[in-house]
Protein backbone atom coordinates (compact mmCIF):
# COMPACT_ATOMS: atom_id res chain seq x y z
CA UNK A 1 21.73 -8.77 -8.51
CA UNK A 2 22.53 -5.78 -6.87
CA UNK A 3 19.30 -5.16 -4.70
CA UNK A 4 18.89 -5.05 -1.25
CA UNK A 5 17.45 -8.03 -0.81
CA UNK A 6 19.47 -10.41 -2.92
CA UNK A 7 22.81 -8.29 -1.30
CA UNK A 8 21.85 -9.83 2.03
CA UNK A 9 20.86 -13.16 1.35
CA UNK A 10 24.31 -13.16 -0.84
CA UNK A 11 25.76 -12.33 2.11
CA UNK A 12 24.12 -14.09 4.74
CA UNK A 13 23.39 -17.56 3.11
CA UNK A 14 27.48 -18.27 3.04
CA UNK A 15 27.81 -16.98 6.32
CA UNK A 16 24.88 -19.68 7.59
CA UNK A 17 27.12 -22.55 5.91
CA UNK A 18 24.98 -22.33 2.62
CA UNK A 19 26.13 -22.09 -0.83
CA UNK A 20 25.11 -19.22 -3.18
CA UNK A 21 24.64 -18.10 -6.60
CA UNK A 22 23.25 -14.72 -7.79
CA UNK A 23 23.45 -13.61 -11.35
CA UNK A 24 22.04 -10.85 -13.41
CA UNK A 25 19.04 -11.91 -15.88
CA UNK A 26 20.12 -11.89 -19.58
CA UNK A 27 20.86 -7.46 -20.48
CA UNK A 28 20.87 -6.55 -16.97
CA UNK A 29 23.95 -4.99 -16.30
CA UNK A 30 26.94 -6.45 -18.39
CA UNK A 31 24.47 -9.50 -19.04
CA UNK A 32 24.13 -10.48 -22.34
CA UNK A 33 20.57 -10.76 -24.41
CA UNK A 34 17.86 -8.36 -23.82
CA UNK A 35 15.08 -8.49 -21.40
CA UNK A 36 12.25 -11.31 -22.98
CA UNK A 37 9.38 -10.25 -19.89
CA UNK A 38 10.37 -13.57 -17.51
CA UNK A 39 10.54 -16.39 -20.35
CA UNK A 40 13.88 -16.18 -21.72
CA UNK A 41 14.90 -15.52 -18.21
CA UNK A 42 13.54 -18.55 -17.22
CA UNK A 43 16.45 -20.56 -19.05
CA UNK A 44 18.89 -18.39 -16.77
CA UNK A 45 17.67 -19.55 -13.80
CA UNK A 46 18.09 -23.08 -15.31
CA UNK A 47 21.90 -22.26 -16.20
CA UNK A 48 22.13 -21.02 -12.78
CA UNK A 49 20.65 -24.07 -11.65
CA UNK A 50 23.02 -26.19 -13.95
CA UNK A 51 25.78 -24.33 -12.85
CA UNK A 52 25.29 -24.74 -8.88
CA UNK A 53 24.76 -28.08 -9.31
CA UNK A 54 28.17 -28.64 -10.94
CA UNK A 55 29.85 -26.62 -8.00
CA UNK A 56 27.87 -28.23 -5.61
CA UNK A 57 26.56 -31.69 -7.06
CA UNK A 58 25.66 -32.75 -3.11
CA UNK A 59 23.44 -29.73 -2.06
CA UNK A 60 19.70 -29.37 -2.18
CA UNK A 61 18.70 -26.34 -5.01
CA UNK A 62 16.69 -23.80 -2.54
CA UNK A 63 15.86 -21.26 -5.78
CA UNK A 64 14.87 -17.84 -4.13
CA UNK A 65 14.76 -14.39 -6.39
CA UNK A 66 12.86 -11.09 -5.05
CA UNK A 67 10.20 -9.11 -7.18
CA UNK A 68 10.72 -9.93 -10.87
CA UNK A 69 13.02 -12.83 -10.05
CA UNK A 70 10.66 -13.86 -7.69
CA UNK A 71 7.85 -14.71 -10.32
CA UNK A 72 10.63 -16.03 -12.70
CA UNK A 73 11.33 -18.69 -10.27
CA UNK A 74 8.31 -20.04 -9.10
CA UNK A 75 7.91 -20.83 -13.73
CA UNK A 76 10.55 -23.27 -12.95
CA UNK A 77 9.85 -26.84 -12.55
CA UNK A 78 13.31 -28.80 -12.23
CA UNK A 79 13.50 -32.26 -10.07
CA UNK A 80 17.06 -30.42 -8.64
CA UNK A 81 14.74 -28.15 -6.91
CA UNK A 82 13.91 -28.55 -3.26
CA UNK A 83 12.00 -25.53 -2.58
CA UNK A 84 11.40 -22.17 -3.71
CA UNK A 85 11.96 -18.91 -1.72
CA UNK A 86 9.92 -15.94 -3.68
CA UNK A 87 10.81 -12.49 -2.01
CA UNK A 88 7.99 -9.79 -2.76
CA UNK A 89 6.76 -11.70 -5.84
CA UNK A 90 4.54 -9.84 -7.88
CA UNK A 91 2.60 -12.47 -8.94
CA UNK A 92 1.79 -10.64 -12.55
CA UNK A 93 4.70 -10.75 -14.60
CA UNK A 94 4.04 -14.42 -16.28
CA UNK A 95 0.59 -14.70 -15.76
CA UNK A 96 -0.92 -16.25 -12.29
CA UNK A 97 -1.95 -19.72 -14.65
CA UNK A 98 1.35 -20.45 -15.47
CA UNK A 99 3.13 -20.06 -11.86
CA UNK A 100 -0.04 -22.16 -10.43
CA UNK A 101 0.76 -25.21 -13.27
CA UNK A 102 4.20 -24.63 -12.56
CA UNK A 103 5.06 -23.78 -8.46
CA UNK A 104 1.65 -24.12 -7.15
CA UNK A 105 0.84 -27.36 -8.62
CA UNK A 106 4.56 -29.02 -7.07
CA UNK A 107 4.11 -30.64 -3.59
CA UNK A 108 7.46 -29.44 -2.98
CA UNK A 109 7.84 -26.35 0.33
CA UNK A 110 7.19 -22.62 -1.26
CA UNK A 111 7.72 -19.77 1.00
CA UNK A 112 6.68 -16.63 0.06
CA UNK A 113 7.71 -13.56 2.00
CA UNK A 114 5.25 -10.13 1.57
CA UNK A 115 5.93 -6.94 2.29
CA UNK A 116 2.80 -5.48 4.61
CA UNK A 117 3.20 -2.65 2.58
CA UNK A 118 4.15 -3.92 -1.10
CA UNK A 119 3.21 -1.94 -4.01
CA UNK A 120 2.70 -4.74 -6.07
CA UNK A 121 0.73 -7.35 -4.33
CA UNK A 122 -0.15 -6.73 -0.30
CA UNK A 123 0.02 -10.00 1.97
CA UNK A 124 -4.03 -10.60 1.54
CA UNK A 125 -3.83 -10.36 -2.31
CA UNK A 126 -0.70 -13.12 -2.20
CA UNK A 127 -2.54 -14.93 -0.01
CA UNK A 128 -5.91 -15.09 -2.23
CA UNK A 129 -3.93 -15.84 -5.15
CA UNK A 130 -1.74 -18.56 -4.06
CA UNK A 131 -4.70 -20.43 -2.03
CA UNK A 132 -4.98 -23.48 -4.44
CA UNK A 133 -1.35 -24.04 -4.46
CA UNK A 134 0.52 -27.32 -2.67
CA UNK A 135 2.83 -26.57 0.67
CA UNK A 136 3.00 -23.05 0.09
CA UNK A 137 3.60 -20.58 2.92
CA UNK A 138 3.38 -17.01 2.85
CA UNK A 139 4.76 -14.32 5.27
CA UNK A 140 4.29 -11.21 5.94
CA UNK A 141 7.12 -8.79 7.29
CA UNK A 142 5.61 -6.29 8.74
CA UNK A 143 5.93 -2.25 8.11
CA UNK A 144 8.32 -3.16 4.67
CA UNK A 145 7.20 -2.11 1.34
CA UNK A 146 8.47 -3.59 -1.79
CA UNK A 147 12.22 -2.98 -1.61
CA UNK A 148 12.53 -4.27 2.32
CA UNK A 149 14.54 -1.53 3.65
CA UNK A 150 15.35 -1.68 7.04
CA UNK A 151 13.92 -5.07 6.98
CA UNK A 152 16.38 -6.76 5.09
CA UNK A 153 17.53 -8.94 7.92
CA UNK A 154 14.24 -10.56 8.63
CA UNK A 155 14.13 -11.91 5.07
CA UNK A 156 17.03 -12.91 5.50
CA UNK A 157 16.09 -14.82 8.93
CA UNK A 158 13.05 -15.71 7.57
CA UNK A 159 14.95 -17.44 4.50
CA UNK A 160 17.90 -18.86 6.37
CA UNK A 161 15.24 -20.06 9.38
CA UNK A 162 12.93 -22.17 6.11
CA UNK A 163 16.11 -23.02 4.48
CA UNK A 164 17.00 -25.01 7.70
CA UNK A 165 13.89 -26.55 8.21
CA UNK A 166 13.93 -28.30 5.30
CA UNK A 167 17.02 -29.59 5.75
CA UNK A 168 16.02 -31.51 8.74
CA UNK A 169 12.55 -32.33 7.33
């Protein structure tokens, strides 16, 4: 909840007339539950979904998370879902299979943002795994590595700028 990443968009989503929820995964921090490796933390990012929806019952559900949250997102299949955002996605913590069924299969917009220089899976590697999948995106920012820094705000731009196109799709 804390990361770079998610701090910005947090941030910068509100300031772009956008509502926003970010929320630790079940034990992170003062979370309840311990870590279950991206399943039980898939029915968080239903409750968040659940509970945006209540705040906000007449806004489109953009869900977006960066590395592990990320992945976690795009196992999510919920018709309140207009797109997903997936920030430096590892594309290995639930295996490849189930985000393809899930994400990949959804003709709903997927944009996923690469680091050139990501640890965990470099632009061409997202790229080759994600080929099969429906209106899916990727891009890469160049010069970042896993965490963003110093590139924060064109994730941010980059999230904002999709956000907005689908808006007026």
């Amino acid at each position: 909840m804390t990361s770079l990443v998610t701090s910005e968009l947090f941030r910068l989503l509100p300031e772009s007339g956008l509502a926003a929820l970010r929320f630790n995964f079940r034990g992170v921090g003062k979370s309840e539950g311990s870590h279950e490796f991206g399943v039980g933390e898939a029915i968080d990012i239903v409750a968040a979904i659940d509970a945006i929806t209540t705040e906000c019952p007449l806004l489109p559900v953009f869900v977006s998370g960066w590395s592990f949250g990320a992945d976690t997102s795009l196992s999510i299949v919920d018709p309140r879902i207009a797109a997903w955002i997936a920030c430096a996605p590892p594309l290995r913590i639930l295996p490849l299979e189930d985000l393809t069924t899930a994400a990949g299969n959804d003709p709903r917009p997927k944009l996923l943002i690469i680091p050139e220089h990501d640890q965990f899976r470099d632009p061409s590697s997202a790229i080759e795994a994600t080929t099969s999948w429906n209106n899916t995106s990727v891009v890469s920012i160049a010069g970042a590595d896993h965490f963003f820094v110093g590139r924060t705000d064109k994730v941010a731009k980059l999230v904002v700028d999709f956000i907005a196109a689908q808006l007026t799709a």
